[in-house]
C-alpha atoms as a PDB file:
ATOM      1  CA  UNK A   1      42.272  20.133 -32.954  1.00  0.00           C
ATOM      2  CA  UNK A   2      41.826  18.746 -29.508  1.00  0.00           C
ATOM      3  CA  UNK A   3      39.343  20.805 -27.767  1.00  0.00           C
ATOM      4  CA  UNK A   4      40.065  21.532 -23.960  1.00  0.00           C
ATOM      5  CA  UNK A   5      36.486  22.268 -23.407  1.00  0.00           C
ATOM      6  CA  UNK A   6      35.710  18.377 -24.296  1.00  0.00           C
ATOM      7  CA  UNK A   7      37.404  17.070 -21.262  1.00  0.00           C
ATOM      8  CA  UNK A   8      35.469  14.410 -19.147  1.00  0.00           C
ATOM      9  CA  UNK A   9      36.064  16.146 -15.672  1.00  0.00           C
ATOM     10  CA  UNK A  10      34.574  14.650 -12.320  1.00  0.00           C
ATOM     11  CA  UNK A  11      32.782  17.522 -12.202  1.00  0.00           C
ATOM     12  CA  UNK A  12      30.943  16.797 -15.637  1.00  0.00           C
ATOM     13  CA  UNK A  13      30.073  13.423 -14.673  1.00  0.00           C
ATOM     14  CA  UNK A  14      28.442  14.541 -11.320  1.00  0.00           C
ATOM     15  CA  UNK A  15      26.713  17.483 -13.139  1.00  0.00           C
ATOM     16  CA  UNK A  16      25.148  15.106 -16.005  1.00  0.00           C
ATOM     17  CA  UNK A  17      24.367  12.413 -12.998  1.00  0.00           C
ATOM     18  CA  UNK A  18      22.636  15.568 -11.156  1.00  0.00           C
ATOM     19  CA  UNK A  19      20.705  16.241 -14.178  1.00  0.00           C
ATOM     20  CA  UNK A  20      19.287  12.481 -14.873  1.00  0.00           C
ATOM     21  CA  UNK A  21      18.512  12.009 -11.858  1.00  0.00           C
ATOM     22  CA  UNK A  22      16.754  15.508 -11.171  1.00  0.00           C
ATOM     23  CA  UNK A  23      14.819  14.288 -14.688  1.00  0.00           C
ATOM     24  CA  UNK A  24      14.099  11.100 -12.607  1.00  0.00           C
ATOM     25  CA  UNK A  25      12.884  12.628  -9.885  1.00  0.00           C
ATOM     26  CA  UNK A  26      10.330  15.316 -11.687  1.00  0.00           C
ATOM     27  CA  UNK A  27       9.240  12.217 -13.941  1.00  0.00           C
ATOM     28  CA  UNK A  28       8.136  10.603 -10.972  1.00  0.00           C
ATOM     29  CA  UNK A  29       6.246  13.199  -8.910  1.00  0.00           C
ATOM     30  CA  UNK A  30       4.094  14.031 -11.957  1.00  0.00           C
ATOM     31  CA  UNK A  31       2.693  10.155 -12.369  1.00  0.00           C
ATOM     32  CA  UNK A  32      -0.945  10.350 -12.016  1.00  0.00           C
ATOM     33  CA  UNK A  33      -3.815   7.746 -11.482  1.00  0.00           C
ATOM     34  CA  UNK A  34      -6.430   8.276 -13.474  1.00  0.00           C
ATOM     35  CA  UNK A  35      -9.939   8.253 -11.812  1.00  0.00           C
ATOM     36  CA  UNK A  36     -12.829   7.814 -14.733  1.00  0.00           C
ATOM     37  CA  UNK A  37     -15.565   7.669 -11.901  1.00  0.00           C
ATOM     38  CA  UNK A  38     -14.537  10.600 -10.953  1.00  0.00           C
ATOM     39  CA  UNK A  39     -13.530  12.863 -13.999  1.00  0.00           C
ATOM     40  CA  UNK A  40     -10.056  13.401 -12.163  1.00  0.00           C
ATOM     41  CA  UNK A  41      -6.730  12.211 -11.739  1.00  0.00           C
ATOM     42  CA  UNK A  42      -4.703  11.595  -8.366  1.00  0.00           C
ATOM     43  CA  UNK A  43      -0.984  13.374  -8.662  1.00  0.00           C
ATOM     44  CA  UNK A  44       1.651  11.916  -6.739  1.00  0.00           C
ATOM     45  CA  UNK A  45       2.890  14.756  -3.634  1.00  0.00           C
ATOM     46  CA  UNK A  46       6.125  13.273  -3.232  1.00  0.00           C
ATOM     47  CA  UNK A  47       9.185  11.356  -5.400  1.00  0.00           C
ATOM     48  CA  UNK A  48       8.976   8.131  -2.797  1.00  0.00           C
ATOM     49  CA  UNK A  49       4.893   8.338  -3.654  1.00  0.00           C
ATOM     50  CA  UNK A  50       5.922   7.975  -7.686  1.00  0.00           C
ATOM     51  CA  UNK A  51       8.853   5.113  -6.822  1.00  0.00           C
ATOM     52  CA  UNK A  52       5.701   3.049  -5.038  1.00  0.00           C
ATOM     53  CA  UNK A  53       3.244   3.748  -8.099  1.00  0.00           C
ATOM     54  CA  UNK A  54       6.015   2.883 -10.564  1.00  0.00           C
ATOM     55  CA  UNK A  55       6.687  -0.616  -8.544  1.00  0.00           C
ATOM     56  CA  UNK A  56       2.845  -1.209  -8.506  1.00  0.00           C
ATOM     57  CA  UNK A  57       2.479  -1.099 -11.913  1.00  0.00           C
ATOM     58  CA  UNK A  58       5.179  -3.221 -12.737  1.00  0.00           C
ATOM     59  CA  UNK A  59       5.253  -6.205 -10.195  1.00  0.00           C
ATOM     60  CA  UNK A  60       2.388  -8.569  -9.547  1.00  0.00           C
ATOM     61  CA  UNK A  61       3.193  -8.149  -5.875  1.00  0.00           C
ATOM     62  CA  UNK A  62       4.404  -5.178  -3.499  1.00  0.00           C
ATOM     63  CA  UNK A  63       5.484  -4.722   0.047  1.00  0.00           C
ATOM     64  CA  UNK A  64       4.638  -1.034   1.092  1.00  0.00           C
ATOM     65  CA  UNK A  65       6.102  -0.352   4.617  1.00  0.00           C
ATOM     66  CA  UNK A  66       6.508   2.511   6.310  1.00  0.00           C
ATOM     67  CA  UNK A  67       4.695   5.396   8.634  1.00  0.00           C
ATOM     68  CA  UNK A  68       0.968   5.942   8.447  1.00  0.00           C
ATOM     69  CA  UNK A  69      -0.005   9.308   6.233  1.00  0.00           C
ATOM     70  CA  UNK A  70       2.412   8.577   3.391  1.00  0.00           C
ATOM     71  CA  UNK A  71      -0.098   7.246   1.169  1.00  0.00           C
ATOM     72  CA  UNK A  72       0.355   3.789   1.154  1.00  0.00           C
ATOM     73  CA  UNK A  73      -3.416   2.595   1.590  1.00  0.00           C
ATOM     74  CA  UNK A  74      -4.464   5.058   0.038  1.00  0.00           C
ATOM     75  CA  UNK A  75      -2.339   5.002  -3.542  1.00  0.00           C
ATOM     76  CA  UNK A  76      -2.995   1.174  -3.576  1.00  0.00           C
ATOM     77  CA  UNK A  77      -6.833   1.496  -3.318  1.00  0.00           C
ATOM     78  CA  UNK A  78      -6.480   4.439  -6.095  1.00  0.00           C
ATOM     79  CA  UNK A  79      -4.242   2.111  -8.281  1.00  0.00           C
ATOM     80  CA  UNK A  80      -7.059  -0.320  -7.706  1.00  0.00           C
ATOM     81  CA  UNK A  81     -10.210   1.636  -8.863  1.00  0.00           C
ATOM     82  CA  UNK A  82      -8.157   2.531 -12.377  1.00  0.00           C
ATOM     83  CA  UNK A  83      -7.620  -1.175 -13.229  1.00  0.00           C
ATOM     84  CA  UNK A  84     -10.770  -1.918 -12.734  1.00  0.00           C
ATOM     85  CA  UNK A  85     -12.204   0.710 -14.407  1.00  0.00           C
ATOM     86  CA  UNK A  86     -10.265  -0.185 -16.992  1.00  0.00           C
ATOM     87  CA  UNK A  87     -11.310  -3.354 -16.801  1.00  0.00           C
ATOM     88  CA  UNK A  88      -7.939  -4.992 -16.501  1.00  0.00           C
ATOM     89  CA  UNK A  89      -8.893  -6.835 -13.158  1.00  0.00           C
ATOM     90  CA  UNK A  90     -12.822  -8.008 -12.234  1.00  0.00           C
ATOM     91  CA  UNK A  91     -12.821  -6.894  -8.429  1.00  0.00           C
ATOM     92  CA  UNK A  92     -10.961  -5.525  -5.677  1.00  0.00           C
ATOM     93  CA  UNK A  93     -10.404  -7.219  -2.768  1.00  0.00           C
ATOM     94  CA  UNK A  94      -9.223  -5.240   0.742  1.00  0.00           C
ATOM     95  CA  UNK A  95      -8.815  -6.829   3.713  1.00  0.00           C
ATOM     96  CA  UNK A  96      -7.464  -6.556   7.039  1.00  0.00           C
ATOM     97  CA  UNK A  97      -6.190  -8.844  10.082  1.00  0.00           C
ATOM     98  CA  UNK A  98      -8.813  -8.724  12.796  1.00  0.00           C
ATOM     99  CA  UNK A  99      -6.923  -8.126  16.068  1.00  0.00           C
ATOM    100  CA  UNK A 100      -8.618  -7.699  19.217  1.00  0.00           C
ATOM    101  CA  UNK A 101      -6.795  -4.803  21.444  1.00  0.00           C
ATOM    102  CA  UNK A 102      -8.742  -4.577  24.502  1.00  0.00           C
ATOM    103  CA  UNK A 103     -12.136  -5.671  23.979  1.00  0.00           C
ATOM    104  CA  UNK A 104     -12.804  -9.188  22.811  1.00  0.00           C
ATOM    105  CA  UNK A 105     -15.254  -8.956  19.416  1.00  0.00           C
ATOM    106  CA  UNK A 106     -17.658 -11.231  21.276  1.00  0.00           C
ATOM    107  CA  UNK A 107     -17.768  -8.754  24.222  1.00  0.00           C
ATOM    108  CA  UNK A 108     -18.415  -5.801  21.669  1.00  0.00           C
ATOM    109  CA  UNK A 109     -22.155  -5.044  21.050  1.00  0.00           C
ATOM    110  CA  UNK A 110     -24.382  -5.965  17.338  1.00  0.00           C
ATOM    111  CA  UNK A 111     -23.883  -8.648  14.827  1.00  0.00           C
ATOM    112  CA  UNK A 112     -20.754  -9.786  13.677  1.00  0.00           C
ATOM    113  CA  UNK A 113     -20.549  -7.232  10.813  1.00  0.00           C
ATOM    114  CA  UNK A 114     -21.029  -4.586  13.233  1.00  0.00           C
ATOM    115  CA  UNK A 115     -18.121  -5.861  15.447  1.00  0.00           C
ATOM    116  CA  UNK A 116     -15.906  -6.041  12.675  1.00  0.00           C
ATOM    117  CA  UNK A 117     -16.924  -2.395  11.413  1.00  0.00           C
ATOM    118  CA  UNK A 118     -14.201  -0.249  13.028  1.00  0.00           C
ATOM    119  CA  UNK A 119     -12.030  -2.531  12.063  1.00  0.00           C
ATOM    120  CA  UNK A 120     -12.496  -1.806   8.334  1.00  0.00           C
ATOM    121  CA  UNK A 121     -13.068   1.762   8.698  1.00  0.00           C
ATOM    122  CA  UNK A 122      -9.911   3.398   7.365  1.00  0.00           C
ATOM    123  CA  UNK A 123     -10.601   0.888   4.584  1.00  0.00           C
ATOM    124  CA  UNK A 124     -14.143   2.542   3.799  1.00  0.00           C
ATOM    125  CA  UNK A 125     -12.809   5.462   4.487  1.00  0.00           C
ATOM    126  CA  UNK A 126     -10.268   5.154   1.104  1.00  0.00           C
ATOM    127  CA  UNK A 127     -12.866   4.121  -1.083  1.00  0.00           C
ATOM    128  CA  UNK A 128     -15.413   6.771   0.115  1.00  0.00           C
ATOM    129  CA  UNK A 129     -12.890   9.547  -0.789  1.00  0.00           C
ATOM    130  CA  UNK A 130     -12.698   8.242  -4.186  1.00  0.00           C
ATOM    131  CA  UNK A 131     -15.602   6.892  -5.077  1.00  0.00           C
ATOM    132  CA  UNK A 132     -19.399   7.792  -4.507  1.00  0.00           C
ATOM    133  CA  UNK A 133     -21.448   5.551  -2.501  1.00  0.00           C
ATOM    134  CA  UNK A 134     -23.740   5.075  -4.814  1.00  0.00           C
ATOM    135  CA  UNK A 135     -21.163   3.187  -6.935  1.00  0.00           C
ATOM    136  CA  UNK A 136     -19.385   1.473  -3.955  1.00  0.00           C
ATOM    137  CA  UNK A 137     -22.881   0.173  -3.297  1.00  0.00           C
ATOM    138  CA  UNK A 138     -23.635  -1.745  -6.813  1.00  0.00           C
ATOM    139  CA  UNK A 139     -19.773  -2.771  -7.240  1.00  0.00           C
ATOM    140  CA  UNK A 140     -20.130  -4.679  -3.351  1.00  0.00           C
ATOM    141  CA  UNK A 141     -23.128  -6.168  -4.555  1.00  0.00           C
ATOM    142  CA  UNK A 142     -21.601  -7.392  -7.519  1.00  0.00           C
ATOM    143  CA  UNK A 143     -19.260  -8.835  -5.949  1.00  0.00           C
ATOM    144  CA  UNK A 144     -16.183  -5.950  -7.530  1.00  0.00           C
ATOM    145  CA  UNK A 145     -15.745  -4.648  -4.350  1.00  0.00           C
ATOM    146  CA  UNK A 146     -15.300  -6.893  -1.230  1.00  0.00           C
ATOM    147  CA  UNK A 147     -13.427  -5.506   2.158  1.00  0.00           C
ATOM    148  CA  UNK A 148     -13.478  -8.421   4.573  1.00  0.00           C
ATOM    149  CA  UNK A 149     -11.261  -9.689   7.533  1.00  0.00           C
ATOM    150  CA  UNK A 150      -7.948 -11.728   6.393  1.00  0.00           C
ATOM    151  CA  UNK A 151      -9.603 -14.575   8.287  1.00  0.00           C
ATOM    152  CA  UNK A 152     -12.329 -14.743   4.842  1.00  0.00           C
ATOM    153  CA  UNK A 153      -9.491 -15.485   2.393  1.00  0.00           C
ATOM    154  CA  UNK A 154      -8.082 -18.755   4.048  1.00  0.00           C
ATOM    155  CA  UNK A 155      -9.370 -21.652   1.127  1.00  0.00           C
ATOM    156  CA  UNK A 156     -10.238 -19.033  -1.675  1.00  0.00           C
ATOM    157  CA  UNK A 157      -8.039 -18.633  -5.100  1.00  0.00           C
ATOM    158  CA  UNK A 158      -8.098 -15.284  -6.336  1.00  0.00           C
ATOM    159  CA  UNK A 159      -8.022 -14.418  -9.588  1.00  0.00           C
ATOM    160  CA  UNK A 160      -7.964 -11.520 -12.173  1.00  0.00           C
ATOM    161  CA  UNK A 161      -8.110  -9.099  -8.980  1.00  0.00           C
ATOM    162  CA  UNK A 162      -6.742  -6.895  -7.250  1.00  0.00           C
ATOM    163  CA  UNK A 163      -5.748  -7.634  -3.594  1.00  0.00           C
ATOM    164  CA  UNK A 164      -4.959  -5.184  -0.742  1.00  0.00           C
ATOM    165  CA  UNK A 165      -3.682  -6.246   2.653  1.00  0.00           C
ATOM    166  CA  UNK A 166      -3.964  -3.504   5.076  1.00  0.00           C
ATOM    167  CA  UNK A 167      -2.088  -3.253   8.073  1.00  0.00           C
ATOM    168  CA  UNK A 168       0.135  -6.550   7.402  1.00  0.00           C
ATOM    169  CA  UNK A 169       1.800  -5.780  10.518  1.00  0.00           C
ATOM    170  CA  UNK A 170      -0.913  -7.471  12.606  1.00  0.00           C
ATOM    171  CA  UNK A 171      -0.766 -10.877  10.274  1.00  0.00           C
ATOM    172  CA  UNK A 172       1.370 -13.505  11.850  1.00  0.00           C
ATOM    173  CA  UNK A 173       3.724 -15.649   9.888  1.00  0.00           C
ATOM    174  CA  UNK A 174       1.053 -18.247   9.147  1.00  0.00           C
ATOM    175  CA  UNK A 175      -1.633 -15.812   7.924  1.00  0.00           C
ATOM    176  CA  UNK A 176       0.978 -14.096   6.113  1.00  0.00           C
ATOM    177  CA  UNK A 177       1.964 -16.767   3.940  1.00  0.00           C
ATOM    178  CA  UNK A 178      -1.626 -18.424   3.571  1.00  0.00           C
ATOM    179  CA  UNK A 179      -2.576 -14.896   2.192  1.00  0.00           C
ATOM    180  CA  UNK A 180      -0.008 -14.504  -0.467  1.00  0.00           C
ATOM    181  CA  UNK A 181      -0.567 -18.468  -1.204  1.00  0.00           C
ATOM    182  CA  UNK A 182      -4.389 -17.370  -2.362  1.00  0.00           C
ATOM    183  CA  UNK A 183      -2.976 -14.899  -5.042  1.00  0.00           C
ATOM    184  CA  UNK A 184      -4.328 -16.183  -8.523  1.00  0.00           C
ATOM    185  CA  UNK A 185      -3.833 -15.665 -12.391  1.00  0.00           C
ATOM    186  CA  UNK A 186      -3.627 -12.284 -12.953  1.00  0.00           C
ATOM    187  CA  UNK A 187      -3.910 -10.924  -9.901  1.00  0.00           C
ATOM    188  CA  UNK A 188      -1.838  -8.024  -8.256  1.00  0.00           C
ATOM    189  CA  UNK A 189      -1.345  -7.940  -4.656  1.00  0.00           C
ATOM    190  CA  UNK A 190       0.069  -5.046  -2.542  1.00  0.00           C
ATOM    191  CA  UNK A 191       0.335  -5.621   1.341  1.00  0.00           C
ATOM    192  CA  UNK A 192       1.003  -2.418   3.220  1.00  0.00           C
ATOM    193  CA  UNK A 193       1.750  -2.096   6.919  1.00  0.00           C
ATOM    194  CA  UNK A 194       4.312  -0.076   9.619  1.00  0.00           C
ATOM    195  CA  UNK A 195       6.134  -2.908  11.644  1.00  0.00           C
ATOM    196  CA  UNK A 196       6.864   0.122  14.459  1.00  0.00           C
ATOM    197  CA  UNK A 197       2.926  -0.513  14.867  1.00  0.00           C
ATOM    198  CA  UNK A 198       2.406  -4.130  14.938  1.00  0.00           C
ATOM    199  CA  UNK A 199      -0.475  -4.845  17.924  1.00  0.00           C
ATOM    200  CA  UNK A 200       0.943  -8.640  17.851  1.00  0.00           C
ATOM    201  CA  UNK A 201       1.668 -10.327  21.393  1.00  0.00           C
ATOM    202  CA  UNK A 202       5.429  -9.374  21.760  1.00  0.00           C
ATOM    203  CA  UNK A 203       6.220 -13.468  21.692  1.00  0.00           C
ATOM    204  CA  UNK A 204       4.440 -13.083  18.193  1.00  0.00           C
ATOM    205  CA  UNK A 205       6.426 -12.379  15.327  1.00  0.00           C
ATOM    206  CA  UNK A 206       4.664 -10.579  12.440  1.00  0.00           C
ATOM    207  CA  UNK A 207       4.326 -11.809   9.040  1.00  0.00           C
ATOM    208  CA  UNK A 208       4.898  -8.703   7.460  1.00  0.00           C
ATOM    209  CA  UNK A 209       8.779  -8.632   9.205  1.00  0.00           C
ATOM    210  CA  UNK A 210       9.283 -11.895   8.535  1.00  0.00           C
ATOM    211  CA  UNK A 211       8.076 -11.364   4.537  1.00  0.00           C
ATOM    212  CA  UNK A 212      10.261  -8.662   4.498  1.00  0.00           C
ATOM    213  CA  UNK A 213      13.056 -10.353   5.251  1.00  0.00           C
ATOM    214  CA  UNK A 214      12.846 -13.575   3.209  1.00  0.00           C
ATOM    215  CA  UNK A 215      11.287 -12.666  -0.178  1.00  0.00           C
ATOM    216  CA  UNK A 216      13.800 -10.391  -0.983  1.00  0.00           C
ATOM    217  CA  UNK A 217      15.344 -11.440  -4.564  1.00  0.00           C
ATOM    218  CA  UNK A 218      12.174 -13.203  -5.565  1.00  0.00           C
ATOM    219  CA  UNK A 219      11.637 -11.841  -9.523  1.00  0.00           C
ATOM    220  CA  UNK A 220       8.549 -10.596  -9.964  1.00  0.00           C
ATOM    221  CA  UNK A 221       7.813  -8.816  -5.930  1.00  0.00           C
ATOM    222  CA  UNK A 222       8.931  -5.225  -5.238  1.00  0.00           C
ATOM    223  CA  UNK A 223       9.243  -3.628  -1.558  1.00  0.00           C
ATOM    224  CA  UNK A 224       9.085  -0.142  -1.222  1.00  0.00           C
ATOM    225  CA  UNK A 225       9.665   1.838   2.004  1.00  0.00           C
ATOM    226  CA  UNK A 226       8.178   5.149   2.922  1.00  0.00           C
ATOM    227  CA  UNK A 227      10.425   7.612   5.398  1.00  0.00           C
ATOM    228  CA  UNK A 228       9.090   9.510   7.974  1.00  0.00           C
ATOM    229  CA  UNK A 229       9.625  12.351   5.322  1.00  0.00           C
ATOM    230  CA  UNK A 230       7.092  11.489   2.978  1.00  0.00           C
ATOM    231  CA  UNK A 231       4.106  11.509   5.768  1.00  0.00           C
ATOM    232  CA  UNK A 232       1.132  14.227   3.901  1.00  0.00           C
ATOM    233  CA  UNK A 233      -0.952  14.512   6.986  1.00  0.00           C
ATOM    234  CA  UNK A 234      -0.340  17.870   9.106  1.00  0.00           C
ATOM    235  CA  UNK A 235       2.907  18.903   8.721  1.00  0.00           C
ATOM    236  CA  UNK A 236       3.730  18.842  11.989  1.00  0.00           C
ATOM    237  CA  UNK A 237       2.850  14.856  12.211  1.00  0.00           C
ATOM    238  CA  UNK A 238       6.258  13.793  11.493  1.00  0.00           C
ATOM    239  CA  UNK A 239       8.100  15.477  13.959  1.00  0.00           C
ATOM    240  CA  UNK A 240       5.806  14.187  16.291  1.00  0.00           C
ATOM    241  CA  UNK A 241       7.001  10.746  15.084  1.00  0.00           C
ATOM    242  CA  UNK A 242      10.143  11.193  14.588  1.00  0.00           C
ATOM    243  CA  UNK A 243       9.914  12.778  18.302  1.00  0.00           C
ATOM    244  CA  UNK A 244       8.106   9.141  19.450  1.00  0.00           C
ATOM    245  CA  UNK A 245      11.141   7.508  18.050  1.00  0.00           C
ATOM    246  CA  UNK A 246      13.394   9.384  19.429  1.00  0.00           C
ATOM    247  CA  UNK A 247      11.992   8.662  23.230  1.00  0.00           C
ATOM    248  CA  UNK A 248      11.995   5.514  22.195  1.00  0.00           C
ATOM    249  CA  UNK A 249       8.385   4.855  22.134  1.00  0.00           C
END
């Protein structure tokens, strides 16, 4: 006998849809990256933070954009230290655009290292909170670690590592496309960056807009965007941005 109870209702539909996708969701918050080093793992804090380890580990290249204190430097460098600890990529590469805001480097006191320092800061800063110097220390001599300006990379082929650009918002076109031209065999490459924060010339266009606009479709590269939402710094940080934007700032 037909049974009433079997019908296919909208409201089934939308309940079982509710139901995946709250599966979904809970699957992706509890991704972790494992840290050996360390004896721990790193749990993602929010659903967009699982989406962007998800898209790392399955595309050889990723566009992270979005507000700063979501995680996107951060994650990568994480995601970074587990390959290689795993020894499914030799080194890690990080490196950053060099742009002068102010103060021209050969103004700025010390060797050239020591101009470039602050520079690379947040960068240290990452590895610091997840490895212990000691270790950061024998992997840079190595050669596993290496965090240098973007400007180091033009000419090099890099292979079997994995490849961080940090604050792709400053690259122009031209350094943005010689950088992603120097990713070798079995590398990975994630380029993070907030084009509200680009410290280009405003004549300059930046290469992380520009990337964002015409590699979509390409097989094989992801792009993930972080909302104002997913910020993990004081809680009151994102209303403070979302305050900026609203003023228009």
């Amino acid at each position: 006998m037909y049974n009433s109870s079997d019908d296919i209702t909208i409201q089934k539909v939308m309940s079982i849809a509710d139901n995946i996708e709250s599966d979904k969701e809970n699957q992706l918050i509890s991704m972790r990256i494992k840290l050996p080093y360390l004896g721990r793992s790193i749990q993602m804090k929010t659903i967009s933070q699982g989406e962007y380890l998800y898209k790392m580990q399955r595309s050889d290249i990723v566009f992270a954009s979005g507000a700063a204190g979501t995680g996107k430097t951060f994650l990568s460098v994480a995601y970074a230290i587990n390959l290689l600890s795993e020894g499914r990529v030799e080194r890690i590469i990080i490196t950053r655009p060099v742009v002068e805001a102010g103060e021209s480097l050969g103004y700025l006191p010390g060797d050239f290292k020591e101009k470039i320092s602050p520079y690379m800061r947040p960068v240290y800063d990452a590895l610091y909170s997840l490895l212990s110097s000691d270790i950061i220390l024998r992997y840079t001599e190595e050669g596993k670690i290496e965090v240098a300006p973007l400007a180091y990379m033009r000419g090099r082929t890099l292979s079997k590592a994995f490849i961080i650009l940090d604050e792709a918002q400053n690259t122009t076109v031209s350094q943005m496309k010689m950088f992603l031209s120097r990713i070798g065999e079995k590398s990975k490459a994630i380029i993070t960056g907030d084009i509200s924060q680009s410290d280009l010339p405003n004549n300059v266009e930046s290469g992380l807009e520009n990337a964002l606009k015409i590699l979509k479709g390409i097989n094989g590269i992801s792009f993930h965007h972080f909302d104002k939402k997913d910020v993990i710094r004081h809680h009151l940080v994102s209303e403070i941005l979302a305050a900026y934007d609203n003023a228009g700032k």
